[in-house]
C-alpha atoms as a PDB file:
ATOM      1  CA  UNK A   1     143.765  50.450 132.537  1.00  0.00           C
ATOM      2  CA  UNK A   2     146.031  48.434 130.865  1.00  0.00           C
ATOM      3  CA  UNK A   3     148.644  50.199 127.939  1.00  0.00           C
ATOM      4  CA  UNK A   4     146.760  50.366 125.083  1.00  0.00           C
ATOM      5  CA  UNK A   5     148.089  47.692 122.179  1.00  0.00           C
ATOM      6  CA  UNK A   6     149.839  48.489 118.754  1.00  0.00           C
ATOM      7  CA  UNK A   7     147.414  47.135 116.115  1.00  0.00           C
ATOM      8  CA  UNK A   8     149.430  46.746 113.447  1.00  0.00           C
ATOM      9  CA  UNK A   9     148.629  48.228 110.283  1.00  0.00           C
ATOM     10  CA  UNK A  10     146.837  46.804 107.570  1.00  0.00           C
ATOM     11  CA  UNK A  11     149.112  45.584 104.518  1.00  0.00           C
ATOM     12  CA  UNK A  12     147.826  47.416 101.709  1.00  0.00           C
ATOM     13  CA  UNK A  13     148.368  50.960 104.026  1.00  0.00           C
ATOM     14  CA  UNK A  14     152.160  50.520 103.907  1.00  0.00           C
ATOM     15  CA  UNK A  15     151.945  49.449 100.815  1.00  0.00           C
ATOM     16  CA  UNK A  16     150.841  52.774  99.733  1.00  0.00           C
ATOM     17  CA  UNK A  17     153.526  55.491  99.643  1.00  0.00           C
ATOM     18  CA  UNK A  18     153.322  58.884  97.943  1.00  0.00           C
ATOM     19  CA  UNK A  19     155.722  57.860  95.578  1.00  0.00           C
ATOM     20  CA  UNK A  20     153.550  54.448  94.603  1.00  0.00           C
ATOM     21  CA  UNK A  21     150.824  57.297  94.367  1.00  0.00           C
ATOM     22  CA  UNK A  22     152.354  59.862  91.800  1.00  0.00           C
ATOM     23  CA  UNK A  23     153.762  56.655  89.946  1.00  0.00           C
ATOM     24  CA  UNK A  24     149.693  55.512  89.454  1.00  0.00           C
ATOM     25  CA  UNK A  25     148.502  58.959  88.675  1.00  0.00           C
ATOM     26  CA  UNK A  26     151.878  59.483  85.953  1.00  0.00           C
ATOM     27  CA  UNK A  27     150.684  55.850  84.306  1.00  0.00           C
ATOM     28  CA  UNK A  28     146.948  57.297  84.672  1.00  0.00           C
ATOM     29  CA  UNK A  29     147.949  60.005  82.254  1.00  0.00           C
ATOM     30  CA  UNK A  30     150.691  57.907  79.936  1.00  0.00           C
ATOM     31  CA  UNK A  31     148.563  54.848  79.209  1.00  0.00           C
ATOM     32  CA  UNK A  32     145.416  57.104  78.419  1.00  0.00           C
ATOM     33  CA  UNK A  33     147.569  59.214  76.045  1.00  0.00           C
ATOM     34  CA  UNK A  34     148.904  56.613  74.336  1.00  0.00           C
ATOM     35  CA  UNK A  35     145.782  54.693  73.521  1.00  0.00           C
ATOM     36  CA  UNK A  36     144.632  58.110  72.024  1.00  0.00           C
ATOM     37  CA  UNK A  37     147.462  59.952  70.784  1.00  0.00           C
ATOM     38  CA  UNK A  38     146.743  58.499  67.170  1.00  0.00           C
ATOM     39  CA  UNK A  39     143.300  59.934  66.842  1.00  0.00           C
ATOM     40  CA  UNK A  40     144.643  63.982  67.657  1.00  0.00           C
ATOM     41  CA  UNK A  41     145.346  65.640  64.539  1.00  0.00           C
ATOM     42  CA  UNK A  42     146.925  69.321  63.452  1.00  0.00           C
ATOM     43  CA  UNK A  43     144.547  71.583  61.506  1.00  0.00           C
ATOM     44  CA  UNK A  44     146.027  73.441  58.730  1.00  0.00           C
ATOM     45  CA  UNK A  45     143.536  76.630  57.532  1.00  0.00           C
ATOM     46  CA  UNK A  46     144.272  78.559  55.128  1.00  0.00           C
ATOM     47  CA  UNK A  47     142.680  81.784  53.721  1.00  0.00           C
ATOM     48  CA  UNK A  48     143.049  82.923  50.420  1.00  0.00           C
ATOM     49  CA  UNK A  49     143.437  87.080  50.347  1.00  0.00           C
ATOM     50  CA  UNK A  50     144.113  90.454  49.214  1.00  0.00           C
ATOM     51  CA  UNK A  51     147.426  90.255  50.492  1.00  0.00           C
ATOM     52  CA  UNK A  52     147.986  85.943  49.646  1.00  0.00           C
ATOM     53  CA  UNK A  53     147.366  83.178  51.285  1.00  0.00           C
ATOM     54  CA  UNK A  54     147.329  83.197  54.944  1.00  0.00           C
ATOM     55  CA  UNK A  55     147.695  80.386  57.216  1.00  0.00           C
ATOM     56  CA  UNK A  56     146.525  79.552  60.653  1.00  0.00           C
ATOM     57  CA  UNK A  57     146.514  76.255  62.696  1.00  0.00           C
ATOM     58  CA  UNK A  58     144.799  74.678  65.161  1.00  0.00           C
ATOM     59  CA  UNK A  59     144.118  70.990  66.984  1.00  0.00           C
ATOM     60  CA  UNK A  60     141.321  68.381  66.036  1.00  0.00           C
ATOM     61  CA  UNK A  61     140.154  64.519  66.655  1.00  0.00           C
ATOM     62  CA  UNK A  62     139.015  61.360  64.356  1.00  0.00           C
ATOM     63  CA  UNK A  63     135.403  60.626  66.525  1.00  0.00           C
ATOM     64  CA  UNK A  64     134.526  57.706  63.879  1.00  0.00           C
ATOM     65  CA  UNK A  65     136.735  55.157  61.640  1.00  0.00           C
ATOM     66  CA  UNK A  66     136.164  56.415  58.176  1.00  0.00           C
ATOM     67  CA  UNK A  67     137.489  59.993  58.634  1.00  0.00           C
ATOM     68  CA  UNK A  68     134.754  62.608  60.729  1.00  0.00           C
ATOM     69  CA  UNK A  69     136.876  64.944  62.923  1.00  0.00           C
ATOM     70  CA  UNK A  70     135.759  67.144  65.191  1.00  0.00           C
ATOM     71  CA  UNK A  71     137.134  70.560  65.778  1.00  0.00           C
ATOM     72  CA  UNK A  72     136.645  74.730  66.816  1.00  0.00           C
ATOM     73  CA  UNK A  73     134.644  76.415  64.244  1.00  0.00           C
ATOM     74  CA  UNK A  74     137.337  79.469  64.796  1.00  0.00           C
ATOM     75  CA  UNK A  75     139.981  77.149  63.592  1.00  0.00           C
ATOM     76  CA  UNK A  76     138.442  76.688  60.111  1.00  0.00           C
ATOM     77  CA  UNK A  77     135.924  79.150  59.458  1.00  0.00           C
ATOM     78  CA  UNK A  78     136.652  81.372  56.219  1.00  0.00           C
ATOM     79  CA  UNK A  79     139.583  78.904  54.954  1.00  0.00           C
ATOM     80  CA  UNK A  80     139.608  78.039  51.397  1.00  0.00           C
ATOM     81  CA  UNK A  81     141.844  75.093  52.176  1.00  0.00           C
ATOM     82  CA  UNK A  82     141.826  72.660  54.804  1.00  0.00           C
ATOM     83  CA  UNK A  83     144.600  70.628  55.519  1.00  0.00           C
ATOM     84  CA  UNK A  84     145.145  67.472  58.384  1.00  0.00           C
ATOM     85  CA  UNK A  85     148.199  66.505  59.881  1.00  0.00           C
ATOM     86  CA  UNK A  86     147.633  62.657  61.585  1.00  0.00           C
ATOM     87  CA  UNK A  87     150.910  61.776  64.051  1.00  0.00           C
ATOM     88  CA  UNK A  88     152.412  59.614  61.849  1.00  0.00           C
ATOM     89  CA  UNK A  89     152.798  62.691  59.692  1.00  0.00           C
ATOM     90  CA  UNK A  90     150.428  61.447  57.063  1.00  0.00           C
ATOM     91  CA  UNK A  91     149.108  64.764  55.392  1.00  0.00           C
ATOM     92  CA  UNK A  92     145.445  64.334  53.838  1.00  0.00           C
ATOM     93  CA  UNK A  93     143.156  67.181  52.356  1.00  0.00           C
ATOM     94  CA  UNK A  94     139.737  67.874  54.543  1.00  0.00           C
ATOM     95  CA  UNK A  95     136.465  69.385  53.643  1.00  0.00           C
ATOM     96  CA  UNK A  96     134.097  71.249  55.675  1.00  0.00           C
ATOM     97  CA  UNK A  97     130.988  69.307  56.961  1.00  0.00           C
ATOM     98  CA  UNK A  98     129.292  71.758  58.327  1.00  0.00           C
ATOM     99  CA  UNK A  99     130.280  74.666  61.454  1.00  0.00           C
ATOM    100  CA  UNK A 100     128.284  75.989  64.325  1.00  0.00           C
ATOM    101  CA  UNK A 101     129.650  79.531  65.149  1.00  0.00           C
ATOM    102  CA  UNK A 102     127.383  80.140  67.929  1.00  0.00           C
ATOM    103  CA  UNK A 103     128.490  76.535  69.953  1.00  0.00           C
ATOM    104  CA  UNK A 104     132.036  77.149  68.427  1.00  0.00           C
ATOM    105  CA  UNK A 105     132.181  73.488  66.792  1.00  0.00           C
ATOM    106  CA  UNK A 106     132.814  72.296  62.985  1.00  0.00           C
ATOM    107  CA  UNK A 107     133.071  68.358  61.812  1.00  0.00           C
ATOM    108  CA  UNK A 108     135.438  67.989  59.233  1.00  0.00           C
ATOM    109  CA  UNK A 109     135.952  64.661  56.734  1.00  0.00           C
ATOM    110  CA  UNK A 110     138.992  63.385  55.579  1.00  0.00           C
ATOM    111  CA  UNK A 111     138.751  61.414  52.117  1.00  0.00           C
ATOM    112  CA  UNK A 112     137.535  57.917  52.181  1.00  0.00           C
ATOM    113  CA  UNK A 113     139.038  56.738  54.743  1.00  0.00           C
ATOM    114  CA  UNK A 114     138.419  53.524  56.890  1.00  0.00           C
ATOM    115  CA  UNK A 115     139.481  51.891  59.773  1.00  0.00           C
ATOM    116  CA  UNK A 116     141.405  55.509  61.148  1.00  0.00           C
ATOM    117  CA  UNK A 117     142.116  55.639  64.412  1.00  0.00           C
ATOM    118  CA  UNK A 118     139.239  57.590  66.894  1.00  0.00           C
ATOM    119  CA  UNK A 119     138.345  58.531  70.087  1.00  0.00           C
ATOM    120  CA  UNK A 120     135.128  57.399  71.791  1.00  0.00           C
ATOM    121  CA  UNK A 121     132.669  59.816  73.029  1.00  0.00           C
ATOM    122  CA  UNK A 122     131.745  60.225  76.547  1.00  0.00           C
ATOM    123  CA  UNK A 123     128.862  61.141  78.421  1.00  0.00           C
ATOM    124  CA  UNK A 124     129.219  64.921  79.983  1.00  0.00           C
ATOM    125  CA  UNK A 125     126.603  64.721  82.119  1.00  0.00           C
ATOM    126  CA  UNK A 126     128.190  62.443  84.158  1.00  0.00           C
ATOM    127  CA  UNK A 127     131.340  64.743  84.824  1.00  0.00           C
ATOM    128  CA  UNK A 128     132.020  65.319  88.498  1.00  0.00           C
ATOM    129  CA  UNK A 129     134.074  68.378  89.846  1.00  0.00           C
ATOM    130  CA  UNK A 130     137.830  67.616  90.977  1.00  0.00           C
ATOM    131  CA  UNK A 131     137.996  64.436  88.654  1.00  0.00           C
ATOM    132  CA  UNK A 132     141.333  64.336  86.040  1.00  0.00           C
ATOM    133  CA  UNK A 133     141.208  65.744  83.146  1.00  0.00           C
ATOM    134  CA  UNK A 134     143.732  65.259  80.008  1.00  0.00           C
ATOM    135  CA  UNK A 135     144.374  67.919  77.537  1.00  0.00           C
ATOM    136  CA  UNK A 136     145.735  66.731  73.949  1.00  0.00           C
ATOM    137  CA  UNK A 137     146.646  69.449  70.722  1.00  0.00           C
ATOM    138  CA  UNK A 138     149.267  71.498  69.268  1.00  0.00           C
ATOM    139  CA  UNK A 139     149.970  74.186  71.707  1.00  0.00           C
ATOM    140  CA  UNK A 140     152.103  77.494  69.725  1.00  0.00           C
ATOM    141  CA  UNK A 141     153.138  74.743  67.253  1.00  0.00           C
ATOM    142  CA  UNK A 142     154.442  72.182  69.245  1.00  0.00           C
ATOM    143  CA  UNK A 143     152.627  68.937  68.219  1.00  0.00           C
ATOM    144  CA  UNK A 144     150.683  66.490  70.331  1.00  0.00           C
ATOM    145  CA  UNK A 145     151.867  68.552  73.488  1.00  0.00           C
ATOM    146  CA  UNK A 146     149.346  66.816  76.757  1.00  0.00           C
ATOM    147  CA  UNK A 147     148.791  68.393  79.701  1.00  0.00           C
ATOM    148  CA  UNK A 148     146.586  67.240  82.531  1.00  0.00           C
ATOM    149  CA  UNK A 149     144.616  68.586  85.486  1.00  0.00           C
ATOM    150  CA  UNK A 150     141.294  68.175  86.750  1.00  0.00           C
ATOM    151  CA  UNK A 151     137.585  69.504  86.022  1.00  0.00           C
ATOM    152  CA  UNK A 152     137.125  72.749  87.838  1.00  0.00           C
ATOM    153  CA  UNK A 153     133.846  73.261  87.077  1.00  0.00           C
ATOM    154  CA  UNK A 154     130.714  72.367  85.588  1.00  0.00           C
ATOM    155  CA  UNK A 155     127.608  74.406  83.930  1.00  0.00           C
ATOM    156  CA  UNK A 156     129.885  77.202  83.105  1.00  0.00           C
ATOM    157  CA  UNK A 157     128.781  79.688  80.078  1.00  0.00           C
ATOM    158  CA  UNK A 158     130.731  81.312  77.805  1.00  0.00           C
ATOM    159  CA  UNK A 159     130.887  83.625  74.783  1.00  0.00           C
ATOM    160  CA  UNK A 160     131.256  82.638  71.278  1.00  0.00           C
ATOM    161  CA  UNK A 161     132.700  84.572  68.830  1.00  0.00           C
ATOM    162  CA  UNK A 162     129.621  84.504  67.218  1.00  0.00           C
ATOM    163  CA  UNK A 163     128.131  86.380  70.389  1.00  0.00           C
ATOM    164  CA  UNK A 164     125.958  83.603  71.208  1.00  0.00           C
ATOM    165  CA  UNK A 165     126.226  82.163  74.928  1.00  0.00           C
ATOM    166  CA  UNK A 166     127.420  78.485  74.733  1.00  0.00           C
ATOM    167  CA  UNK A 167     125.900  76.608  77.757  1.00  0.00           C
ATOM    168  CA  UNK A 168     127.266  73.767  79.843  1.00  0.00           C
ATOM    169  CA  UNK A 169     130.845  74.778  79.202  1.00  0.00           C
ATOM    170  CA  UNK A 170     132.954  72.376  81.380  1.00  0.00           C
ATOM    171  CA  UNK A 171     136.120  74.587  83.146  1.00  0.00           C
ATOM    172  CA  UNK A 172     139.210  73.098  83.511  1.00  0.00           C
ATOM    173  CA  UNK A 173     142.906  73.620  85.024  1.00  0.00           C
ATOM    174  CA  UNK A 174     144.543  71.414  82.479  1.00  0.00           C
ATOM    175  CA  UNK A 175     147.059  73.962  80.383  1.00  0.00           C
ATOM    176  CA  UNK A 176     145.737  75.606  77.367  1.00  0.00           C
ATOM    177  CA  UNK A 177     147.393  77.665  75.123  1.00  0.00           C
ATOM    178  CA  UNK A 178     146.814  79.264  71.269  1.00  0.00           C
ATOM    179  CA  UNK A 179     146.709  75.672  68.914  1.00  0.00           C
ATOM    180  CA  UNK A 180     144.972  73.678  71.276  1.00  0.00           C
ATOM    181  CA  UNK A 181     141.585  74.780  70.262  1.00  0.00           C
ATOM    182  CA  UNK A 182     139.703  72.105  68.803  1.00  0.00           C
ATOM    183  CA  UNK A 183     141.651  69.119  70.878  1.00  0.00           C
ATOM    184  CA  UNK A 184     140.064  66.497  72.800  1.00  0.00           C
ATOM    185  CA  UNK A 185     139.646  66.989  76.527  1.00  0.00           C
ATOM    186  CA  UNK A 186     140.066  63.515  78.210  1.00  0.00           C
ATOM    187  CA  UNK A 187     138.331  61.463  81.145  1.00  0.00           C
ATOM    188  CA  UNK A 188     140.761  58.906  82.982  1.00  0.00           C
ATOM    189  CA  UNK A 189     139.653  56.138  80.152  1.00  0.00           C
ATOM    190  CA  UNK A 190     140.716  58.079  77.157  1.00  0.00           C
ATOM    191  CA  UNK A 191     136.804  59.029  76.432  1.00  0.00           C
ATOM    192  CA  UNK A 192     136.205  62.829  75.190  1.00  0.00           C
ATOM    193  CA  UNK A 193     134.365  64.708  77.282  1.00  0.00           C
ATOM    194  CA  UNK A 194     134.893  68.279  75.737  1.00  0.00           C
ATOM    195  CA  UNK A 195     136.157  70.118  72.775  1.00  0.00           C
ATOM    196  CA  UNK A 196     139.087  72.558  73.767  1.00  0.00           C
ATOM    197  CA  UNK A 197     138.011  76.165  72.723  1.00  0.00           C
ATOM    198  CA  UNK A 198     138.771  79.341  75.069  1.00  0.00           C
ATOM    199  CA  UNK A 199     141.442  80.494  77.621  1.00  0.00           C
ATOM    200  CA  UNK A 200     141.238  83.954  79.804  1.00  0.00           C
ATOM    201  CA  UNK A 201     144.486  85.903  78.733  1.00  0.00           C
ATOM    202  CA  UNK A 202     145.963  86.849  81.519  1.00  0.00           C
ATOM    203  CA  UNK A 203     144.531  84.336  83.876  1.00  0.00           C
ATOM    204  CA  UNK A 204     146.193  81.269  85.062  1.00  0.00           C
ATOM    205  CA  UNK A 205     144.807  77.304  84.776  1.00  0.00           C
ATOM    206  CA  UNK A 206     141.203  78.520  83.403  1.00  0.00           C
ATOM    207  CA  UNK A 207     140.590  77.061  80.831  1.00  0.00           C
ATOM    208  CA  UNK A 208     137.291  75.830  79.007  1.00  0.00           C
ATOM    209  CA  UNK A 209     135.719  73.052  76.594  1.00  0.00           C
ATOM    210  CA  UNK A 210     132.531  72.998  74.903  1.00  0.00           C
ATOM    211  CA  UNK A 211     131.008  69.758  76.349  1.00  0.00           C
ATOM    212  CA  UNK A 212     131.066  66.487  74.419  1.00  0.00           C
ATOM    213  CA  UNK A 213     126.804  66.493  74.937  1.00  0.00           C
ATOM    214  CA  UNK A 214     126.482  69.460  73.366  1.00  0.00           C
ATOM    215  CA  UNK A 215     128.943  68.498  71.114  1.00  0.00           C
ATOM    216  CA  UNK A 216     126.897  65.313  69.561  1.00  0.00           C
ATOM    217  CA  UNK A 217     123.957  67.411  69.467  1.00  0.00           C
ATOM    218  CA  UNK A 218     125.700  70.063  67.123  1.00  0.00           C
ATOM    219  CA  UNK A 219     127.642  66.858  64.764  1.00  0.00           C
ATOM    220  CA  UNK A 220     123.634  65.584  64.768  1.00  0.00           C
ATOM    221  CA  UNK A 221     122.647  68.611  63.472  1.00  0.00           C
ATOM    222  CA  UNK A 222     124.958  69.266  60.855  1.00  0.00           C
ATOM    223  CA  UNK A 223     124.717  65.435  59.308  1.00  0.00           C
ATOM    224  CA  UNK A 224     121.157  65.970  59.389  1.00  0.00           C
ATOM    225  CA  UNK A 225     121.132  69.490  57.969  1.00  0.00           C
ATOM    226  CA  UNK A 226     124.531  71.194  57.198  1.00  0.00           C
ATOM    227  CA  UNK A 227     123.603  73.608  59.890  1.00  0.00           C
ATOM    228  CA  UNK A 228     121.949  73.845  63.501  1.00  0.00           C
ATOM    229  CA  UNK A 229     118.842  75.215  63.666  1.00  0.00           C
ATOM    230  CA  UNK A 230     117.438  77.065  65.355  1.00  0.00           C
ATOM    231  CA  UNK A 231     114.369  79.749  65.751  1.00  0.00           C
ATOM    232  CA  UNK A 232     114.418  83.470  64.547  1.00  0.00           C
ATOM    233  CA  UNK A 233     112.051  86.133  65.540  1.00  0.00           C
ATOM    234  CA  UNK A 234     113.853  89.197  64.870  1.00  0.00           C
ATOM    235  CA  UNK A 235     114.197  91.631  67.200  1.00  0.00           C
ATOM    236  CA  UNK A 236     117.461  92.779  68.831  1.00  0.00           C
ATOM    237  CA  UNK A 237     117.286  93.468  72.726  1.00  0.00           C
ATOM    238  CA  UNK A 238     119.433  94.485  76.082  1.00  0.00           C
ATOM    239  CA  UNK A 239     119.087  92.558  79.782  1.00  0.00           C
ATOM    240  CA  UNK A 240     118.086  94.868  81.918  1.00  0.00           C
ATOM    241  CA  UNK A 241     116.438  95.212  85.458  1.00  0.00           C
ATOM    242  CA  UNK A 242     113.043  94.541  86.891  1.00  0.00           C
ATOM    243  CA  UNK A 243     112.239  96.444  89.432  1.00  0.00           C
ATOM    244  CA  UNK A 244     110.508  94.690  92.550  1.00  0.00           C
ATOM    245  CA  UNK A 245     107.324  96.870  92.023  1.00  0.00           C
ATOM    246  CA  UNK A 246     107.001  95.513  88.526  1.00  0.00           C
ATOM    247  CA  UNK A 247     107.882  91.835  89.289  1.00  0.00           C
ATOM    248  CA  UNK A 248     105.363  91.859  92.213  1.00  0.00           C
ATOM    249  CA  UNK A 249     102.350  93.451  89.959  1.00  0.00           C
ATOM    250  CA  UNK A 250     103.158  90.681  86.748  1.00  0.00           C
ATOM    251  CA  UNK A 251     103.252  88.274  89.820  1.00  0.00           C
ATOM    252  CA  UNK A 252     106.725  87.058  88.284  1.00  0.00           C
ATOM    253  CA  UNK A 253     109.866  85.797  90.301  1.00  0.00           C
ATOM    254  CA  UNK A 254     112.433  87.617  88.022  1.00  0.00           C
ATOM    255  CA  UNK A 255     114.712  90.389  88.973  1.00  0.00           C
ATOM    256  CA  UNK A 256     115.946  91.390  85.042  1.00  0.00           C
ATOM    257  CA  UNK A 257     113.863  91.054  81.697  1.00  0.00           C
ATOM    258  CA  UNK A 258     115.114  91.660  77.983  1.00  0.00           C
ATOM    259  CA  UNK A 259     113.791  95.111  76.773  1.00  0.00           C
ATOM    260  CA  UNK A 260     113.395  95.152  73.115  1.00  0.00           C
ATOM    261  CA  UNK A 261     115.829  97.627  71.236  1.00  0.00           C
ATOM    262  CA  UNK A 262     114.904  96.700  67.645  1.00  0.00           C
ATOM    263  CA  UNK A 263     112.179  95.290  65.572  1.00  0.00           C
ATOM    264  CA  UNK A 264     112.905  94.001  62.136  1.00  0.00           C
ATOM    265  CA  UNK A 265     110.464  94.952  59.751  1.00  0.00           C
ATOM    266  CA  UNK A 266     108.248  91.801  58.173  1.00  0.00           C
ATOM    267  CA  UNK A 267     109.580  89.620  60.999  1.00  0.00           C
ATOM    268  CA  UNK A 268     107.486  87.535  63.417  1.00  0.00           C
ATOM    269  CA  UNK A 269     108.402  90.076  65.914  1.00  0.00           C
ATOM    270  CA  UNK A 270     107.385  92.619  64.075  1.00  0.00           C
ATOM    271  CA  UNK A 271     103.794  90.861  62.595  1.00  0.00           C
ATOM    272  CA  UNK A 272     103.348  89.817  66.174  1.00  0.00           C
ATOM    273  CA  UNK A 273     103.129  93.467  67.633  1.00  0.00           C
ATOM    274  CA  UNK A 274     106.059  93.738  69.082  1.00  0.00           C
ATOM    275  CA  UNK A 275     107.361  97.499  69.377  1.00  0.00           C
ATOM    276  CA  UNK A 276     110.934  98.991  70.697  1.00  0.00           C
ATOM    277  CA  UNK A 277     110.842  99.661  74.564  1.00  0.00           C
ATOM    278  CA  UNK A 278     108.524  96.750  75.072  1.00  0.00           C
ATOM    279  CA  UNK A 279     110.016  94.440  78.242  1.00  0.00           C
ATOM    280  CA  UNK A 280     110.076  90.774  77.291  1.00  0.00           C
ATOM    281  CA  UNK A 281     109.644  88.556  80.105  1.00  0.00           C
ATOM    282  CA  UNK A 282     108.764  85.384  78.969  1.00  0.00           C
ATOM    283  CA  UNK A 283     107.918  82.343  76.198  1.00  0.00           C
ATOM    284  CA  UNK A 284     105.802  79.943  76.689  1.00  0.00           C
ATOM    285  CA  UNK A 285     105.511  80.345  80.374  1.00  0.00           C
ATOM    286  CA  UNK A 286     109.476  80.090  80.739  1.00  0.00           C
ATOM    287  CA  UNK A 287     111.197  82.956  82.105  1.00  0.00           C
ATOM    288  CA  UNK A 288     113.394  85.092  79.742  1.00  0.00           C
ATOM    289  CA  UNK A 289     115.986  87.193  82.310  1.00  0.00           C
ATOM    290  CA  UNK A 290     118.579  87.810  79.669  1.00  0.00           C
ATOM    291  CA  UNK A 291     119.256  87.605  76.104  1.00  0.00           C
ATOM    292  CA  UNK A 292     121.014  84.917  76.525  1.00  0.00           C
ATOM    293  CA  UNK A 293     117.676  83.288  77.870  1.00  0.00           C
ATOM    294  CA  UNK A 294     115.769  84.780  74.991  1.00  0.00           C
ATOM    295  CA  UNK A 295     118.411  83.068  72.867  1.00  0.00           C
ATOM    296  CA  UNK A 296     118.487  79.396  74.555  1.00  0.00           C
ATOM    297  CA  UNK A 297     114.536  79.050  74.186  1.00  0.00           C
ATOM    298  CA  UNK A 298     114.352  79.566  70.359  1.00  0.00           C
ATOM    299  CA  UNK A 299     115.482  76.523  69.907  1.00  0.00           C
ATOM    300  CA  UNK A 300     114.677  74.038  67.181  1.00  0.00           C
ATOM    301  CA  UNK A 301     111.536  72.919  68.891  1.00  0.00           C
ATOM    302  CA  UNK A 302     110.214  76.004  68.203  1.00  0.00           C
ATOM    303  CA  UNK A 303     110.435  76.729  64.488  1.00  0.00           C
ATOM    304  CA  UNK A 304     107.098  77.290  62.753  1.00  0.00           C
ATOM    305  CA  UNK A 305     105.233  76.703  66.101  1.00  0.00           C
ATOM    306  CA  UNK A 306     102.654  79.134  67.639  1.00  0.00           C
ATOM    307  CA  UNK A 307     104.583  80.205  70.707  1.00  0.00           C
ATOM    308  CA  UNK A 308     103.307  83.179  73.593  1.00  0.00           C
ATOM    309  CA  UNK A 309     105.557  85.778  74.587  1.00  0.00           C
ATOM    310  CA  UNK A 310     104.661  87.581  77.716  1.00  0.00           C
ATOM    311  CA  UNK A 311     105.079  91.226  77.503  1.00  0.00           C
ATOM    312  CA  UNK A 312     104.940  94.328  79.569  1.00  0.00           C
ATOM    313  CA  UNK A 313     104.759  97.695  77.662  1.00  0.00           C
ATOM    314  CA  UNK A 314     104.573 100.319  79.559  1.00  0.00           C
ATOM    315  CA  UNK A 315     102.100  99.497  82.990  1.00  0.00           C
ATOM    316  CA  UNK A 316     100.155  96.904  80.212  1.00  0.00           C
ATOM    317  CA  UNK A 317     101.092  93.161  80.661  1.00  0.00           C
ATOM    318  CA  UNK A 318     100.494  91.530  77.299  1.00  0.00           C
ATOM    319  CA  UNK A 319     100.389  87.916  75.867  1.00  0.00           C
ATOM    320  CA  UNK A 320     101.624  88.294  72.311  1.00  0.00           C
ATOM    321  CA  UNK A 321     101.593  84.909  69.735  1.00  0.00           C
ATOM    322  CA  UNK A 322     104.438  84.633  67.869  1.00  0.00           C
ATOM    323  CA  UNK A 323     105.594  82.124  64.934  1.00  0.00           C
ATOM    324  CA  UNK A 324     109.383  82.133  64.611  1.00  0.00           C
ATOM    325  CA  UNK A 325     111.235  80.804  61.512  1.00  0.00           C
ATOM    326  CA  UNK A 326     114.005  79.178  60.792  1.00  0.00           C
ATOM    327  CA  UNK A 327     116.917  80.886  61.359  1.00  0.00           C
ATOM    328  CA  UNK A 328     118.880  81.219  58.114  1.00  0.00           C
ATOM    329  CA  UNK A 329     122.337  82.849  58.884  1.00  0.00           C
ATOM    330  CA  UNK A 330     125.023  81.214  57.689  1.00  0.00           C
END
């Protein structure tokens, strides 16, 4: 056989050299920031008290042109005063729209605006793992600071300080620190794809934003009602574990249930029949494993609605009907 011939290679491959490659990631990041930057705003909050007024700070974006910001309901819940900081150093005073504690999320309004600067809103559930992510607030004070990284993962939940679950929380590696909450988090076009809102202290590059799906359901809510909400029975309750006997005699595929601690008096719970020890295992044919399951199924859909919760007390399987309210805490 005859020596085997040097194809040569194709143009665009030496073309490409690392260096060609950093320089289109770098104007990835630096074109995307600066069609943006303008929309990222600094939060003043500040809290009238015993001992004066306090302040604290935080990040926030313009979504629309006449002045609707979004934000972290921990940046801005309890202030008396609400101040916004736009790059250009324009200072403007904001009122609360409305806050969701339990997703973390508040819309604020500044004046009359029109024509403002704002960032468009992408579509979350269309986020794919390992693709770049941009970062924009005001890190420890130190305005419009960007980082950038890459989604780390999807589906994640994680604990308000409300000590509701959030759900779909998208993880990333792009550099968070105290200040960013509220910021955008940033696809490759400049669309927001999460609110900034939690770090692990102590941990490195994990990081997490409420996403931007979630995020237009909550601003939905609170145009349409100053609140989100969302179904009350009243009982309080503990996740704990099914044994394989029990799951196997209420023919269930579950390995933990939520055993009921607490029954408010007058609530549906309690006009329902509901008593302490029972094990709830179930709405509406819909497994309930945790709390946090309990929690995600009394939903909106489900205020004022005959609903069935399956129930095991003691060796009895029960089907109890149920007509949760309207959840009214503030």
């Amino acid at each position: 056989m005859g020596a085997r011939p040097d194809f040569p290679a194709p143009p665009d491959a030496l073309a490409i050299s690392d260096d060609s490659l950093l320089d289109a990631y770098s104007e990835t990041i630096a074109s995307t920031v600066e069609r943006v930057q303008d929309a990222v705003v600094y939060i003043g909050a500040h809290k009238d008290g015993p001992r004066g007024r306090q302040g604290g700070a935080g990040s926030g974006f313009l979504f629309t042109p006449d002045g609707y910001l979004l934000t972290n309901s921990h940046v801005v819940h309890g202030a008396t005063a609400l101040e916004v900081v736009r790059p250009d150093g324009t200072r403007s005073e904001a009122q609360l729209v409305g806050e969701d504690p339990d997703t973390d999320l508040a819309v604020l309004r500044i004046g009359a605006s029109r024509n403002l600067p704002h960032l468009e809103l992408g579509d979350s559930s269309r986020l794919r793992v390992g693709q770049i992510a941009i970062a924009i607030g005001n890190p420890l004070g130190f305005n419009h600071t960007v980082t950038s990284g890459i989604v780390s993962a999807l589906g994640r939940s994680l604990r308000s300080s409300a000590g509701r679950m959030i759900d779909n929380v998208i993880q990333t590696d792009a550099a968070l620190n105290p200040g960013n909450s509220g910021g955008p988090l940033l696809d490759s076009r400049g669309r927001v794809i999460g609110v900034n809102t939690a770090i692990i202290p102590g941990a490195q590059a994990i990081c997490f934003a409420v996403a931007v799906n979630s995020a237009q359901w909550v601003v939905t809510q609170l145009f349409s009602h100053g609140r989100v909400r969302r179904a009350f029975i009243g009982l309080s309750g503990s996740t704990v574990p099914v044994s394989r006997r029990v799951a196997r005699f209420l023919e269930i595929e579950q390995d933990s249930a939520v055993r009921v601690s607490e029954v408010q008096a007058g609530s549906p719970a309690a006009l329902a029949g509901l008593r302490t020890d029972d094990l709830v295992v179930g709405i509406d044919g819909a497994p309930a494993r945790t709390v946090d399951d309990l929690q995600r199924l009394l939903d909106e859909s489900r205020i004022g609605k005959l609903c069935v919760l399956r129930v095991l007390r003691g060796a009895q399987p029960l089907y109890l009907s149920i007509y949760p309210l309207e959840s009214r805490r503030a």
